[in-house]
N, C-alpha and C. Protein backbone atom coordinates (compact mmCIF):
# COMPACT_ATOMS: atom_id res chain seq x y z
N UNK A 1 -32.80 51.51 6.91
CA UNK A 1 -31.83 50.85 7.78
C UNK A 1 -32.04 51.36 9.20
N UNK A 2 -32.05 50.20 10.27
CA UNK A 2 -32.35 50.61 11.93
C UNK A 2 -31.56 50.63 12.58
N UNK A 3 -30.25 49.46 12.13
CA UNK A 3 -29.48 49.08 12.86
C UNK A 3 -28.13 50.35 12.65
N UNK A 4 -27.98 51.08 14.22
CA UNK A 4 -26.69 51.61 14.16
C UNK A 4 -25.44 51.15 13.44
N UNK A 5 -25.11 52.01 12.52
CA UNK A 5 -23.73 51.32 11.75
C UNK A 5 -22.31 52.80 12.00
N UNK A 6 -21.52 51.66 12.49
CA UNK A 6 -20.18 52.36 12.27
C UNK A 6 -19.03 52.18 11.27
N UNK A 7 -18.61 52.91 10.45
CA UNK A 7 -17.68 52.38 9.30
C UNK A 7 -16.71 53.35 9.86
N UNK A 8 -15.39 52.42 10.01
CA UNK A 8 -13.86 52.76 9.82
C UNK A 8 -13.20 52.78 8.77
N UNK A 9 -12.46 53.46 8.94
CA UNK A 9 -11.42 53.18 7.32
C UNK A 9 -9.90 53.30 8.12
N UNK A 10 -9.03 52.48 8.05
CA UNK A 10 -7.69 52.27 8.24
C UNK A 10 -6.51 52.33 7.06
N UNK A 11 -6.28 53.13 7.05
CA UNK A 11 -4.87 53.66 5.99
C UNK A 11 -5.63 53.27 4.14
N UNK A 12 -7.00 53.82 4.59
CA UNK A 12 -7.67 53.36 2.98
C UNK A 12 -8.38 54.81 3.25
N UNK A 13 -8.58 55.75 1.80
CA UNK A 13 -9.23 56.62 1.61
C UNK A 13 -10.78 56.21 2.29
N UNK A 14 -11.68 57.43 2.56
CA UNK A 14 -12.37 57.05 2.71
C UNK A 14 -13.90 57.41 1.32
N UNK A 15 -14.75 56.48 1.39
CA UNK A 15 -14.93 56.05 -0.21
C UNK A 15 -16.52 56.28 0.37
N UNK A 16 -17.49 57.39 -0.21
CA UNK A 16 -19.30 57.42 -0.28
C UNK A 16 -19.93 56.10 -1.00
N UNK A 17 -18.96 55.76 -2.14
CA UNK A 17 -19.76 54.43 -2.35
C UNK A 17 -19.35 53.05 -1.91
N UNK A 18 -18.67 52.65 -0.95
CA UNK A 18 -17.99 51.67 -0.54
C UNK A 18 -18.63 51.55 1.10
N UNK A 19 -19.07 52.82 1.67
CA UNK A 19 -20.04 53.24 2.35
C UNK A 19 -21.25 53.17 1.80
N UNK A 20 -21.99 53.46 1.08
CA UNK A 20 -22.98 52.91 0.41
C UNK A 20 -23.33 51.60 0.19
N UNK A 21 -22.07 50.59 -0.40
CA UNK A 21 -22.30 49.20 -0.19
C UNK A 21 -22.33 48.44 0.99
N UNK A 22 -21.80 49.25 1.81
CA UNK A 22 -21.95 48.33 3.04
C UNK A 22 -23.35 48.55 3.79
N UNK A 23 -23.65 49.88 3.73
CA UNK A 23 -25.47 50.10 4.02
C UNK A 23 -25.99 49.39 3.78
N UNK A 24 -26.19 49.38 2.17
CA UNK A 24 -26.78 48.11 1.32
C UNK A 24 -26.54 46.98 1.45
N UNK A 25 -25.57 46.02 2.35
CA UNK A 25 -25.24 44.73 2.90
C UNK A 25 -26.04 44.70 4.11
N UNK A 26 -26.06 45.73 4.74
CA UNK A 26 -26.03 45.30 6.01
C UNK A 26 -27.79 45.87 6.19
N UNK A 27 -28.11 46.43 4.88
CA UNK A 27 -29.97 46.45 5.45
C UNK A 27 -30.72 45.09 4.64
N UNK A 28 -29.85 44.11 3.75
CA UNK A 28 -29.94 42.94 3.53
C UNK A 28 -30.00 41.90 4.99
N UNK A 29 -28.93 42.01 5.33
CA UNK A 29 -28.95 41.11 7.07
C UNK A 29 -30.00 41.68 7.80
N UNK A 30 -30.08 43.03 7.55
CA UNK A 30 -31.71 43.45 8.92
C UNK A 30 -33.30 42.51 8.04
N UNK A 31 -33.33 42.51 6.93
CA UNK A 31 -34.34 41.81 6.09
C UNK A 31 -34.26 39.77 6.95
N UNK A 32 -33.05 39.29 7.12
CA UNK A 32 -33.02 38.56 7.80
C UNK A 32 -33.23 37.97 9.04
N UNK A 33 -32.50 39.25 9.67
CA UNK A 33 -32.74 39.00 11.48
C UNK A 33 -32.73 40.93 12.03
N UNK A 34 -34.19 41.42 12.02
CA UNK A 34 -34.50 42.56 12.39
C UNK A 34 -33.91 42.75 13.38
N UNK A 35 -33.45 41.92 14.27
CA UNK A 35 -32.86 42.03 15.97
C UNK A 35 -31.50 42.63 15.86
N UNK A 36 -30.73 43.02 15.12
CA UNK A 36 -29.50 43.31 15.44
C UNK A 36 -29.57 44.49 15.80
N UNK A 37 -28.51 44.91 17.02
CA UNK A 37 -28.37 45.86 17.57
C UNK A 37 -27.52 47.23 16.79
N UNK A 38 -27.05 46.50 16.72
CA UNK A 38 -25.31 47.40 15.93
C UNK A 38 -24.27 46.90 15.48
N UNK A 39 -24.02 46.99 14.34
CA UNK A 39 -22.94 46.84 13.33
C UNK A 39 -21.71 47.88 13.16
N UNK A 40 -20.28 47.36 13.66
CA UNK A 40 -18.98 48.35 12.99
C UNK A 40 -18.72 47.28 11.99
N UNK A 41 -18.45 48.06 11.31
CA UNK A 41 -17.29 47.58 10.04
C UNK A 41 -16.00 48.41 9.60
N UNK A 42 -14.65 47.63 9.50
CA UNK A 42 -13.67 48.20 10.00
C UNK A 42 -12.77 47.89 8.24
N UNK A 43 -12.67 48.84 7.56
CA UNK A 43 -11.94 48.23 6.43
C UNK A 43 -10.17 48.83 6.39
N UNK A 44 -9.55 48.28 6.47
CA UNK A 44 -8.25 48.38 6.15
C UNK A 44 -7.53 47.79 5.15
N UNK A 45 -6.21 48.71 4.93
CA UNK A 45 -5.42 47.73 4.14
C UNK A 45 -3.77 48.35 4.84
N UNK A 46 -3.88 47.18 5.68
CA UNK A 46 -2.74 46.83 6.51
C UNK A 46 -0.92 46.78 5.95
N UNK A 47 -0.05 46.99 6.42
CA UNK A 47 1.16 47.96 5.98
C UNK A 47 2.07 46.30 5.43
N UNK A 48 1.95 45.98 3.93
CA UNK A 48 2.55 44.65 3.72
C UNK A 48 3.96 44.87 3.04
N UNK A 49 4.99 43.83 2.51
CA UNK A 49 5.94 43.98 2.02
C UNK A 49 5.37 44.08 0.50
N UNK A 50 6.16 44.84 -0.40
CA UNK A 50 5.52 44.75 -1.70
C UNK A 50 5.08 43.81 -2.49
N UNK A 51 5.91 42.40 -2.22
CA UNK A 51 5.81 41.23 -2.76
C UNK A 51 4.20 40.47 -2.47
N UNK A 52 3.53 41.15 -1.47
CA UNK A 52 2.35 40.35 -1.43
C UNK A 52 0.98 41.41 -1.78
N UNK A 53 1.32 43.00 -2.26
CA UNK A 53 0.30 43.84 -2.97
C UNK A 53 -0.02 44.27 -1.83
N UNK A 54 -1.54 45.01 -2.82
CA UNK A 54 -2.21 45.86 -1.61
C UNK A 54 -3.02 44.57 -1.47
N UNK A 55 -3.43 44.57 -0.26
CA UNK A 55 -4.56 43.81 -0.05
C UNK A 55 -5.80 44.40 1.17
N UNK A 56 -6.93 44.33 1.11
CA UNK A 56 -7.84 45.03 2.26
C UNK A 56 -7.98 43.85 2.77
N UNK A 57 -8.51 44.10 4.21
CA UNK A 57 -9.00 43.33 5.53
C UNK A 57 -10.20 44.32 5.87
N UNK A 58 -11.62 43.42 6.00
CA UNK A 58 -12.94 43.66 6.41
C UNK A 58 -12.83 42.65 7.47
N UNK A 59 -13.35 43.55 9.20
CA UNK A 59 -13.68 43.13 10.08
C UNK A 59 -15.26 43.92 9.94
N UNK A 60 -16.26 42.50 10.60
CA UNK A 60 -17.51 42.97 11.00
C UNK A 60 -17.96 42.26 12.14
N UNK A 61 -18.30 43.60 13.34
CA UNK A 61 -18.85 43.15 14.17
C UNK A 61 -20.50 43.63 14.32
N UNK A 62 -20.97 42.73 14.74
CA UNK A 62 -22.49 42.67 14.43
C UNK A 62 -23.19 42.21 16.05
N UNK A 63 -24.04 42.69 16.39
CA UNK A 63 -24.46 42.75 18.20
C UNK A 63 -25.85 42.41 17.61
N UNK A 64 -26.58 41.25 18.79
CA UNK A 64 -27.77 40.97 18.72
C UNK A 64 -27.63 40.66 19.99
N UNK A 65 -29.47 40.77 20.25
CA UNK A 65 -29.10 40.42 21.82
C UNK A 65 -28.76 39.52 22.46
N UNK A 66 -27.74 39.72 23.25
CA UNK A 66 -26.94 38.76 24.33
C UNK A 66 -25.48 38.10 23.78
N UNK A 67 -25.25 38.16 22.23
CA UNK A 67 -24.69 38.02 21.63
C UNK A 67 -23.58 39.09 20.63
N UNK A 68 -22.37 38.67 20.22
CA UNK A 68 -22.03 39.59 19.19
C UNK A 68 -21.49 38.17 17.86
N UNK A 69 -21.31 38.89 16.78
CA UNK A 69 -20.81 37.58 15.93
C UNK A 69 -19.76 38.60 15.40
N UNK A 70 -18.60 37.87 15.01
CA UNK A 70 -17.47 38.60 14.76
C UNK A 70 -16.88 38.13 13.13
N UNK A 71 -16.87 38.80 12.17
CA UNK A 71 -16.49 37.65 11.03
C UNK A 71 -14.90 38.73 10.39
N UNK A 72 -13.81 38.25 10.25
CA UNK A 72 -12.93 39.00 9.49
C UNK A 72 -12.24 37.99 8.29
N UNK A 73 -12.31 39.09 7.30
CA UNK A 73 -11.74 38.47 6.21
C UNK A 73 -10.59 39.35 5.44
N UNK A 74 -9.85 38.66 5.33
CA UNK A 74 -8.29 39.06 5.45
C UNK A 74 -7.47 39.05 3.64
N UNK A 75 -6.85 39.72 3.50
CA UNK A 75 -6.01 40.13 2.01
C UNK A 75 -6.81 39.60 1.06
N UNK A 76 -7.76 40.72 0.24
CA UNK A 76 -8.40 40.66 -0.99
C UNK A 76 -7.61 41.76 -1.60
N UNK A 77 -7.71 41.53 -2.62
CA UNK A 77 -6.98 42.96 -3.43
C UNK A 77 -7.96 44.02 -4.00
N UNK A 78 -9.02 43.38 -3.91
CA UNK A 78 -10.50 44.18 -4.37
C UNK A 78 -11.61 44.62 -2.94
N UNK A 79 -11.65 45.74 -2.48
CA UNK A 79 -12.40 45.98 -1.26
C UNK A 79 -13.85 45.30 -1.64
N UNK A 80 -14.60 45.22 -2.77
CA UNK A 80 -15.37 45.04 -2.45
C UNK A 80 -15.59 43.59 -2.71
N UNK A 81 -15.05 43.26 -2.82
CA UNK A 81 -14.61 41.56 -2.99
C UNK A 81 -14.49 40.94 -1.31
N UNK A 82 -13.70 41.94 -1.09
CA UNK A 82 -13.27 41.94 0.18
C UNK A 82 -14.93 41.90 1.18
N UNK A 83 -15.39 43.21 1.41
CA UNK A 83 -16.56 43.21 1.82
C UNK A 83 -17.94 42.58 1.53
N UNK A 84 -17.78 42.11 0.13
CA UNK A 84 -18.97 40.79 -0.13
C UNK A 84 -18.46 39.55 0.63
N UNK A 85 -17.18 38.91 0.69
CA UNK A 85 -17.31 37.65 1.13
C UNK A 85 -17.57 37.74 2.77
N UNK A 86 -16.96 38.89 3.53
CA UNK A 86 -17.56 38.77 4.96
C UNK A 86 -19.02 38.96 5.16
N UNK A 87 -19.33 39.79 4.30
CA UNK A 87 -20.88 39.79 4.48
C UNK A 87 -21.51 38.89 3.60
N UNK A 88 -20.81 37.77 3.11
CA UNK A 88 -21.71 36.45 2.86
C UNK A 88 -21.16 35.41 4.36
N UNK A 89 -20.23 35.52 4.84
CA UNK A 89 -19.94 34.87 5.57
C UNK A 89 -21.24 35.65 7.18
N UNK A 90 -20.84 36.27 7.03
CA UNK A 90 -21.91 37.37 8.00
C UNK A 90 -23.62 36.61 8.49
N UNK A 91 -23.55 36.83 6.69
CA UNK A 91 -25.40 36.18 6.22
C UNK A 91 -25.22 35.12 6.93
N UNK A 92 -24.26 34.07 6.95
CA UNK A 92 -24.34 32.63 6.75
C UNK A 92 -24.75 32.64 8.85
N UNK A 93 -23.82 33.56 9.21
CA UNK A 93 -23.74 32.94 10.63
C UNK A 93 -25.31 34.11 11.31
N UNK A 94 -25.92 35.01 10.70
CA UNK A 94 -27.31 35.59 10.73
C UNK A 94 -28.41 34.38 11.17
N UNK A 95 -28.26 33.70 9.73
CA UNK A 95 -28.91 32.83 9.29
C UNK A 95 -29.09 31.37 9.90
N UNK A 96 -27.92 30.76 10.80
CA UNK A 96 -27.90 30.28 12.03
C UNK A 96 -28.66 30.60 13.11
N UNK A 97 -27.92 31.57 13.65
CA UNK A 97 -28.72 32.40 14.42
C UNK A 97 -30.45 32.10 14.50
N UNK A 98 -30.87 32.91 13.54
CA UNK A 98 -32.34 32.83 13.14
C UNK A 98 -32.57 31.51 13.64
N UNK A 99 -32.27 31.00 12.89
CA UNK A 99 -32.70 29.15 12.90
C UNK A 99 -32.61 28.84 14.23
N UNK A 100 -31.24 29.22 15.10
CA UNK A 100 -31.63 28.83 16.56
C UNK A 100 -32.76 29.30 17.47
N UNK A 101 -32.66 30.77 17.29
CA UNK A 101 -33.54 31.34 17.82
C UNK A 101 -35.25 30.90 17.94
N UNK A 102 -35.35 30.25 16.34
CA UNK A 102 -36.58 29.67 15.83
C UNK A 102 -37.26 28.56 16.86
N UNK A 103 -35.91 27.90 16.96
CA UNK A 103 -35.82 26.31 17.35
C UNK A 103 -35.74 25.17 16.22
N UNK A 104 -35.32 26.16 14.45
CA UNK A 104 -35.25 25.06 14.15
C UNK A 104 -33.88 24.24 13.91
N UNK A 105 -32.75 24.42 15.01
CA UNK A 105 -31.72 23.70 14.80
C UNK A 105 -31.78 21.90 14.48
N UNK A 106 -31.10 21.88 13.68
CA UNK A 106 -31.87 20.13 13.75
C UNK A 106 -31.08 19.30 15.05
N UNK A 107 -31.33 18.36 15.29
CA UNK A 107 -31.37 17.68 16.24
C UNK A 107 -30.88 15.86 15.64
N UNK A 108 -29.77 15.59 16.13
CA UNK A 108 -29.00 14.28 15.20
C UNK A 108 -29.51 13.39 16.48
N UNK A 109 -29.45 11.92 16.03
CA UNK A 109 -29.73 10.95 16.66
C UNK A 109 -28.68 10.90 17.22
N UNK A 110 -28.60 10.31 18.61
CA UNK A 110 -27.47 9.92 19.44
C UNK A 110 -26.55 8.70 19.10
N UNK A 111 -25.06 9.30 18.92
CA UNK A 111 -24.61 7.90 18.33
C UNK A 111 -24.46 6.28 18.89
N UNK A 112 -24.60 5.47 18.18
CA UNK A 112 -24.83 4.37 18.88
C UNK A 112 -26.51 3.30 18.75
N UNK A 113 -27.12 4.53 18.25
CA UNK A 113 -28.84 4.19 18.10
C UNK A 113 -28.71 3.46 16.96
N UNK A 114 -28.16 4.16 15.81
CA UNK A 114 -28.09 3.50 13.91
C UNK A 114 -27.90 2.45 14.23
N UNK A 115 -27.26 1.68 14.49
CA UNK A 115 -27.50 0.38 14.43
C UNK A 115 -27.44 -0.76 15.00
N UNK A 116 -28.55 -0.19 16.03
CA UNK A 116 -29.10 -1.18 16.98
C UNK A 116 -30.38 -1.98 16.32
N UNK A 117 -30.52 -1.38 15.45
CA UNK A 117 -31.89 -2.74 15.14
C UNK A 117 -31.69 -3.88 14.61
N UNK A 118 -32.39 -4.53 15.08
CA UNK A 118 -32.39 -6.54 14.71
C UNK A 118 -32.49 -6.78 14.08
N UNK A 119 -32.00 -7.71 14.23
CA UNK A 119 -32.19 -8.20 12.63
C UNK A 119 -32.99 -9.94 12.88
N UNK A 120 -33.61 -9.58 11.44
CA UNK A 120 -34.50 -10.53 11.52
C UNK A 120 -35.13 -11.56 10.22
């Protein structure tokens, strides 16, 4: 792993293998787009009324150049439930990225063109 990583923990123990999985997420996204600068990831589980449980909140911020992408995902009751879906959501907006960077964003016909042809 290259990319600087910062892990928080907010009113949640702090956990070697929950830290471990997020290493392991986030040297998955460097396999994708080597360019990222630096990654925090911020896990909490925020102060709720009893009626709605514990639930964690994963914020990830992720820096590439010129850019940051920000993804948070909010009341899972399972952290790492919690931390897989932002870091599939994560991948998804990586994986954009890439593609722009590439040039291969696709490119839609201008509306109005479909159906101009004649008929004959």
């Amino acid at each position: 792993m290259q990319t600087p990583l910062n892990i928080a923990f907010h009113d949640v123990p702090r956990s070697e293998a929950l830290e471990q999985h997020i290493r392991d997420k986030l040297e998955t996204l460097e396999h994708l787009y080597p360019r990222l600068t630096r990654c925090n990831v911020t896990i909490e589980k925020p102060h709720r009324h009893k009626h709605q449980g514990n639930t964690f909140n994963v914020r990830i911020d992720l820096h590439v150049p010129g850019d940051e992408i920000v993804v948070n995902r909010d009341a899972h009751e399972d952290a790492y439930v919690a931390l897989r879906e932002a870091f599939d959501v994560a991948k998804h907006l990586i994986m954009q990225r890439a593609e722009k960077v590439r040039g291969d964003v696709k490119h839609h016909s201008k509306p109005g063109n479909a159906g101009n042809r004649s008929k004959e």
